[in-house]
PDB file of N, CA and C in Angstrom:
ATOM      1  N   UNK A   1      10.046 -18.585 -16.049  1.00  0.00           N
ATOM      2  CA  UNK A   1      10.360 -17.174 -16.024  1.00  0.00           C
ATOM      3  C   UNK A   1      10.776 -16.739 -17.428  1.00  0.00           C
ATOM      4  N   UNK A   2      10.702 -15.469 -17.819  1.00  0.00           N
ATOM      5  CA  UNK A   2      10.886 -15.202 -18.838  1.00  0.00           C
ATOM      6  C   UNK A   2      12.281 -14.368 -19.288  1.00  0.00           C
ATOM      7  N   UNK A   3      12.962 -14.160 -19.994  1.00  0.00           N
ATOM      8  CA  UNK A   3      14.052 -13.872 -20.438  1.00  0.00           C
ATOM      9  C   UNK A   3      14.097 -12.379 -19.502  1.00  0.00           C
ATOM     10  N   UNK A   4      13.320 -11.607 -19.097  1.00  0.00           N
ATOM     11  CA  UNK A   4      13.061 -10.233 -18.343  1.00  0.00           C
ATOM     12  C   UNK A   4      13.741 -10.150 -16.951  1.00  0.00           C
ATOM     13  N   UNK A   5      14.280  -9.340 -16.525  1.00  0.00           N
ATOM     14  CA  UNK A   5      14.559  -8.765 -15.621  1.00  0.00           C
ATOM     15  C   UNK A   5      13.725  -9.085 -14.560  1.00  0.00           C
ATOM     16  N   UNK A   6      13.431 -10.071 -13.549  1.00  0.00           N
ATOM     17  CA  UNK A   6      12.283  -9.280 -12.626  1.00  0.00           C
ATOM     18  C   UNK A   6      12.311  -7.801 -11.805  1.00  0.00           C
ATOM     19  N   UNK A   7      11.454  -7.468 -11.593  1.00  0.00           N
ATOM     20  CA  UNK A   7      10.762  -6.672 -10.606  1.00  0.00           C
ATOM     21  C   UNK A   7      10.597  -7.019  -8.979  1.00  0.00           C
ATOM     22  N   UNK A   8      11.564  -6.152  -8.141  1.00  0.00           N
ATOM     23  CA  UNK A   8      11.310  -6.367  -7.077  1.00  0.00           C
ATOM     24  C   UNK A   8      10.513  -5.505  -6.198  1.00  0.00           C
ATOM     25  N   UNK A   9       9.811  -5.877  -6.126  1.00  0.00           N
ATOM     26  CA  UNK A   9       8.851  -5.175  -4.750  1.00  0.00           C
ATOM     27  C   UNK A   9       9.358  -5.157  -3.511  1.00  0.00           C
ATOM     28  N   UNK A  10      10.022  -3.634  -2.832  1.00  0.00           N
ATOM     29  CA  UNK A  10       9.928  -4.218  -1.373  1.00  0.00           C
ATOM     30  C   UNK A  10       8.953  -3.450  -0.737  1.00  0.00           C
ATOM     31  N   UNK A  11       8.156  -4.023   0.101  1.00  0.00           N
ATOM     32  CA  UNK A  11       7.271  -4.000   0.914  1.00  0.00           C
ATOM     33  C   UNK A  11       6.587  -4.731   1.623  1.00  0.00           C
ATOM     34  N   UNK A  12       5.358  -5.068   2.220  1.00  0.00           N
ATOM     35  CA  UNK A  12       4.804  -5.560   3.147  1.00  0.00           C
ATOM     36  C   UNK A  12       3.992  -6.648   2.350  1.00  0.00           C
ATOM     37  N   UNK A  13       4.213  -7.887   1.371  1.00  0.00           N
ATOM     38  CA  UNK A  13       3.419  -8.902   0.710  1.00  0.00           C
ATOM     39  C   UNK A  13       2.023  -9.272   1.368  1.00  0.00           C
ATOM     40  N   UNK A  14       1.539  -8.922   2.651  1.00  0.00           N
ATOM     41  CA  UNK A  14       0.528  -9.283   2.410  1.00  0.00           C
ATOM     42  C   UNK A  14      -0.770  -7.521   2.487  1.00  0.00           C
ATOM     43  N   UNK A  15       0.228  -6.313   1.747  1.00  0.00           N
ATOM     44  CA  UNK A  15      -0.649  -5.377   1.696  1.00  0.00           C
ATOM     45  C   UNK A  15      -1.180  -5.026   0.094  1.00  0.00           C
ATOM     46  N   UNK A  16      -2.681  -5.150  -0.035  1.00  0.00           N
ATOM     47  CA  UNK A  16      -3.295  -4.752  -1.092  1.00  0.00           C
ATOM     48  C   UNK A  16      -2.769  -4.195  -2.348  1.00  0.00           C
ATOM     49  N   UNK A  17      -2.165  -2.949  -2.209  1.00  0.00           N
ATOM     50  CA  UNK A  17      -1.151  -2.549  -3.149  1.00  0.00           C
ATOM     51  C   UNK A  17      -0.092  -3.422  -4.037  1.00  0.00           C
ATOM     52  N   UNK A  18       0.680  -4.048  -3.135  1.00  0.00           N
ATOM     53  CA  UNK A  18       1.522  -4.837  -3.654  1.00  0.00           C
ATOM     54  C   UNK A  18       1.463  -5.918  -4.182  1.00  0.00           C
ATOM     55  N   UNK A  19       0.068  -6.667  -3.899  1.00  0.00           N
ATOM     56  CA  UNK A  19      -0.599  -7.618  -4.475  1.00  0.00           C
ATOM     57  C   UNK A  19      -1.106  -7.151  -5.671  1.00  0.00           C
ATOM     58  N   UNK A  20      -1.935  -6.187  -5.528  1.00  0.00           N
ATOM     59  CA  UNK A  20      -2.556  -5.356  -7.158  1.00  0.00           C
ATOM     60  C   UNK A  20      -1.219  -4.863  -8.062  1.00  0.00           C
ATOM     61  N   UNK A  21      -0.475  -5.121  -7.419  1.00  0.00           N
ATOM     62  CA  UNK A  21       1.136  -4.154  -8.635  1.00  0.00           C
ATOM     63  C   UNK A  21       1.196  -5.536  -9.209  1.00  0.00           C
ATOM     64  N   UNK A  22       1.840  -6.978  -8.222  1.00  0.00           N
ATOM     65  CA  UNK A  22       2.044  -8.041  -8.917  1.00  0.00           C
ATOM     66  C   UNK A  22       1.147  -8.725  -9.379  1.00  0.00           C
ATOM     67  N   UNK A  23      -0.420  -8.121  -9.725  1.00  0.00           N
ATOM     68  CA  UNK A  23      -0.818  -8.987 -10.441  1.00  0.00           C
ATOM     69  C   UNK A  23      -0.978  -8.336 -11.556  1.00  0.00           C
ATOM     70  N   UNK A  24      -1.054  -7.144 -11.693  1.00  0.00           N
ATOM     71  CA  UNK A  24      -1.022  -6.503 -13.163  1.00  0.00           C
ATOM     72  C   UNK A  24       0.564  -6.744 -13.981  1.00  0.00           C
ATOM     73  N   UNK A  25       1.374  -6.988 -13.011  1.00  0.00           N
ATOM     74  CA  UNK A  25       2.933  -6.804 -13.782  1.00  0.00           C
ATOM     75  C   UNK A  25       2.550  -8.382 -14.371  1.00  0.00           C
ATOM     76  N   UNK A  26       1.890  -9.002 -13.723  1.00  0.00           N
ATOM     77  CA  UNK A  26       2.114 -10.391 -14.207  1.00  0.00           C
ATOM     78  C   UNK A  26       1.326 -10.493 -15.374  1.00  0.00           C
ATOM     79  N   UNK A  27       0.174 -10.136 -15.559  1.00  0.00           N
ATOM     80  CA  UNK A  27      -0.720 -10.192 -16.951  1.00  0.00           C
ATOM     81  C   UNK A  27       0.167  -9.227 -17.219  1.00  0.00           C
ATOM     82  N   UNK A  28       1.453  -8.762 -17.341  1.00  0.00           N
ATOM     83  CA  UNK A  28       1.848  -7.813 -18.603  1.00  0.00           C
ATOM     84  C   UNK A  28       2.841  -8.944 -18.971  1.00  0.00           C
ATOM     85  N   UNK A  29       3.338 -10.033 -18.677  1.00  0.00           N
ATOM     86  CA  UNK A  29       4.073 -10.612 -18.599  1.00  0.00           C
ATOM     87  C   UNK A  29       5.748 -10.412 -17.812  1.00  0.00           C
ATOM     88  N   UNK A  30       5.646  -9.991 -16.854  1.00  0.00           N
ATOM     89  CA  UNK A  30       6.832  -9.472 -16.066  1.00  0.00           C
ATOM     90  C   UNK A  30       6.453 -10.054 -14.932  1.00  0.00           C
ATOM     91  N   UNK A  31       8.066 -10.905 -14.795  1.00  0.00           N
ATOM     92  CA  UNK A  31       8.319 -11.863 -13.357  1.00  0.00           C
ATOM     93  C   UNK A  31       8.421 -10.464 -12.307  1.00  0.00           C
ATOM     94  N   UNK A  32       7.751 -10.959 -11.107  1.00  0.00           N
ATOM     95  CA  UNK A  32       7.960  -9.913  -9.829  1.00  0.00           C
ATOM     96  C   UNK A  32       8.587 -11.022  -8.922  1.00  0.00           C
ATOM     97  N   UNK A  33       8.884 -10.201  -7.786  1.00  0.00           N
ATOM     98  CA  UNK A  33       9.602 -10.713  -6.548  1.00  0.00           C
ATOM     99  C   UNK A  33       9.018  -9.694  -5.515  1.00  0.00           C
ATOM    100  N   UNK A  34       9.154 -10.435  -4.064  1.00  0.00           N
ATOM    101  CA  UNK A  34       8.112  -9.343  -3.256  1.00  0.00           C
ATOM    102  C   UNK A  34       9.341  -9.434  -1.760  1.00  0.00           C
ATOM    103  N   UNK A  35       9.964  -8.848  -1.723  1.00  0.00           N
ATOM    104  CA  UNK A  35      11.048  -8.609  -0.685  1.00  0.00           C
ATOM    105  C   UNK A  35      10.549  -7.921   0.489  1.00  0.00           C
ATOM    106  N   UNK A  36      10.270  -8.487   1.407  1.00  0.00           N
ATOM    107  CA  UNK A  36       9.474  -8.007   2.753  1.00  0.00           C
ATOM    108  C   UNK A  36      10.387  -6.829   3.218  1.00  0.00           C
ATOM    109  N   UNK A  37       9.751  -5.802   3.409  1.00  0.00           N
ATOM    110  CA  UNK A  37      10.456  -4.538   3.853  1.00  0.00           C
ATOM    111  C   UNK A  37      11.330  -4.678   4.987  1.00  0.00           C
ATOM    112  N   UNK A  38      11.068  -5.408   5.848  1.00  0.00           N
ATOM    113  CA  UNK A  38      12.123  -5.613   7.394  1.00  0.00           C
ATOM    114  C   UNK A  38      13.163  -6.200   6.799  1.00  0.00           C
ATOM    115  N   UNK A  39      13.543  -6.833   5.780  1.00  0.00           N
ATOM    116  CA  UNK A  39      14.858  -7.178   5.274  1.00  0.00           C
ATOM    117  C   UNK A  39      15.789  -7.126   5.020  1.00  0.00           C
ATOM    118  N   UNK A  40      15.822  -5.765   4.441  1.00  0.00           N
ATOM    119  CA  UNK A  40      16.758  -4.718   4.073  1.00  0.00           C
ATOM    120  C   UNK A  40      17.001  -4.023   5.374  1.00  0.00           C
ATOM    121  N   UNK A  41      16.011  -3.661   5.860  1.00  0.00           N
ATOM    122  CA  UNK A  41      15.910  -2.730   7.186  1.00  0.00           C
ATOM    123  C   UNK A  41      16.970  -3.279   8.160  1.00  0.00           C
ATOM    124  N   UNK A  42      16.928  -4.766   8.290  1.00  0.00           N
ATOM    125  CA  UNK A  42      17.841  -5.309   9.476  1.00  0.00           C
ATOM    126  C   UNK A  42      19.153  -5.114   8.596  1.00  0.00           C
ATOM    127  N   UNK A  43      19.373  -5.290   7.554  1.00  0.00           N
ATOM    128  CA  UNK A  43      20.979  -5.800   7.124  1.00  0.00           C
ATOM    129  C   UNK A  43      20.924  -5.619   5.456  1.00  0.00           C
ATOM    130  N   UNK A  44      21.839  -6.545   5.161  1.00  0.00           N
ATOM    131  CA  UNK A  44      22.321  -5.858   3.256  1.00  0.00           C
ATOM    132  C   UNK A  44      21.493  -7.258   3.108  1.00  0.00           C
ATOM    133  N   UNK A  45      21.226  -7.253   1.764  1.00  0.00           N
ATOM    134  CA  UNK A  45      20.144  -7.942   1.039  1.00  0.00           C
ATOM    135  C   UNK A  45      20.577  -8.808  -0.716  1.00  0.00           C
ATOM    136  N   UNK A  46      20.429  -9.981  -1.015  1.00  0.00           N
ATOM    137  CA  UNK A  46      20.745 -10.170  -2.221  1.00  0.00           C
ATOM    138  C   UNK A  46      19.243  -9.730  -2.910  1.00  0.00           C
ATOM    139  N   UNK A  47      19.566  -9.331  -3.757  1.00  0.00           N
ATOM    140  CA  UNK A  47      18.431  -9.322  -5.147  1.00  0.00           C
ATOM    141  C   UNK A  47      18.914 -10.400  -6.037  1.00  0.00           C
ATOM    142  N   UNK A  48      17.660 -10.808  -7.310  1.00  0.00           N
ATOM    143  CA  UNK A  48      17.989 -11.835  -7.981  1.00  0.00           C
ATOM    144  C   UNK A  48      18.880 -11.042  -9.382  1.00  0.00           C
ATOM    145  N   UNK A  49      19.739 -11.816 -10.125  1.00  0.00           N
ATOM    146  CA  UNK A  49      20.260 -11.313 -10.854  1.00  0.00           C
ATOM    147  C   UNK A  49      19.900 -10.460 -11.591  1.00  0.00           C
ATOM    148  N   UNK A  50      20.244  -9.170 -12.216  1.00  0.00           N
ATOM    149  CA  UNK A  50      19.363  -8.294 -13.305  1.00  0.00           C
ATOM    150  C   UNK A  50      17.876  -7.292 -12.500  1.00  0.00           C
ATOM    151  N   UNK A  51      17.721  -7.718 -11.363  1.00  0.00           N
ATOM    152  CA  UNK A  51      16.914  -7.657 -10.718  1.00  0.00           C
ATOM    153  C   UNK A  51      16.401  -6.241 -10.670  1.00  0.00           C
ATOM    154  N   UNK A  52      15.099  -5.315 -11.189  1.00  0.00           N
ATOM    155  CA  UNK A  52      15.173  -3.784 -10.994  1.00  0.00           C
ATOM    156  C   UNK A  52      14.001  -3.786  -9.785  1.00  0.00           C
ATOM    157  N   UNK A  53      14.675  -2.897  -9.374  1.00  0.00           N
ATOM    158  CA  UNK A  53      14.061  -2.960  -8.019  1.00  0.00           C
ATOM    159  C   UNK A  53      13.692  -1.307  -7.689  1.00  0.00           C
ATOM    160  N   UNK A  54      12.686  -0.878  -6.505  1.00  0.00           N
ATOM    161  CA  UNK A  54      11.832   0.665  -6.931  1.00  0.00           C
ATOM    162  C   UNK A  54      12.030   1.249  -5.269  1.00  0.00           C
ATOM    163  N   UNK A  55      12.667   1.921  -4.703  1.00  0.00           N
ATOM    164  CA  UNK A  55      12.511   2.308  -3.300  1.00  0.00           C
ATOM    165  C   UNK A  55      11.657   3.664  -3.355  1.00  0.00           C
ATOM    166  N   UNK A  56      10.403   3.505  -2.581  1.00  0.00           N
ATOM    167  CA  UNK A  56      10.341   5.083  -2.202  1.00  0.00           C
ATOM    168  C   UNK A  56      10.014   5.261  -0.789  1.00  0.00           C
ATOM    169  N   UNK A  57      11.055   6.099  -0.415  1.00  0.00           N
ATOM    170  CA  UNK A  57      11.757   5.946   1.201  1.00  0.00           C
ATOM    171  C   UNK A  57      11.153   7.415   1.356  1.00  0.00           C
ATOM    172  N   UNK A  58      10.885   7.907   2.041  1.00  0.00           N
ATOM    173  CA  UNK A  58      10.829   9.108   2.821  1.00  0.00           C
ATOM    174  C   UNK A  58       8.702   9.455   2.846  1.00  0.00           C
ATOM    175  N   UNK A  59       8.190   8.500   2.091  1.00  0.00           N
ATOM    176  CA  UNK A  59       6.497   8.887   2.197  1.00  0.00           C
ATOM    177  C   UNK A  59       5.837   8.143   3.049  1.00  0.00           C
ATOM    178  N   UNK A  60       4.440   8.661   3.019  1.00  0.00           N
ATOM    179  CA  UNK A  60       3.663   8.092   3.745  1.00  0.00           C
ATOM    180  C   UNK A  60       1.967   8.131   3.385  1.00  0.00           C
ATOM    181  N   UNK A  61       0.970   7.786   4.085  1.00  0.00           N
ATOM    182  CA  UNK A  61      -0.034   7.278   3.268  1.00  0.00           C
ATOM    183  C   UNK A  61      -1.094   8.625   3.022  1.00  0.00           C
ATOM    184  N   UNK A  62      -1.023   9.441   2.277  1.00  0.00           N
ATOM    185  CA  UNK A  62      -1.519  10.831   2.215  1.00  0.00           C
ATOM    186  C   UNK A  62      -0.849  11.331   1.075  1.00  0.00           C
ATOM    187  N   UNK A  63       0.438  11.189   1.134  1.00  0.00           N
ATOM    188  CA  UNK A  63       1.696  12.722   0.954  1.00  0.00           C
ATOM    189  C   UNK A  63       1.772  12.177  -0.329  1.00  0.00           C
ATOM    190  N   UNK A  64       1.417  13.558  -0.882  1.00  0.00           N
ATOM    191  CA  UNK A  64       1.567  13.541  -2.448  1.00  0.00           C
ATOM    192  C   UNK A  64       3.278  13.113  -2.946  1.00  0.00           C
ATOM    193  N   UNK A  65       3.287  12.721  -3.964  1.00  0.00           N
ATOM    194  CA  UNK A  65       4.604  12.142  -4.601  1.00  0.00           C
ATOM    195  C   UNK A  65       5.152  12.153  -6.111  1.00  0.00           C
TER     196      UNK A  65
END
């Protein structure tokens, strides 16, 4: 891993999107992490240290943003 912050993804790891985010973050050289969305949902959650992490809560698959 590299001296960087990772990147946490939460969402659904085995949907398209989130696979195409972590593989471009990775040829940029940026560690990701992929935090399955029901996780948080049930209860409180650790992230890894330094960890920046991206919520966008209220959309859906259409709705402009």
């Amino acid at each position: 891993m590299t001296g960087r912050a990772p990147l946490v993804v939460v969402g659904n790891p085995d949907n398209r999107r989130v696979t195409l985010f972590r593989t471009v973050a990775a040829e940029g050289g940026m560690p990701t992490a992929v935090l399955p969305w029901r996780r948080p949902v049930a209860g409180p959650v650790r992230l890894p240290p330094r960890a920046v992490d991206r919520w966008r809560a209220g959309t859906s698959a259409g709705s402009a943003a």
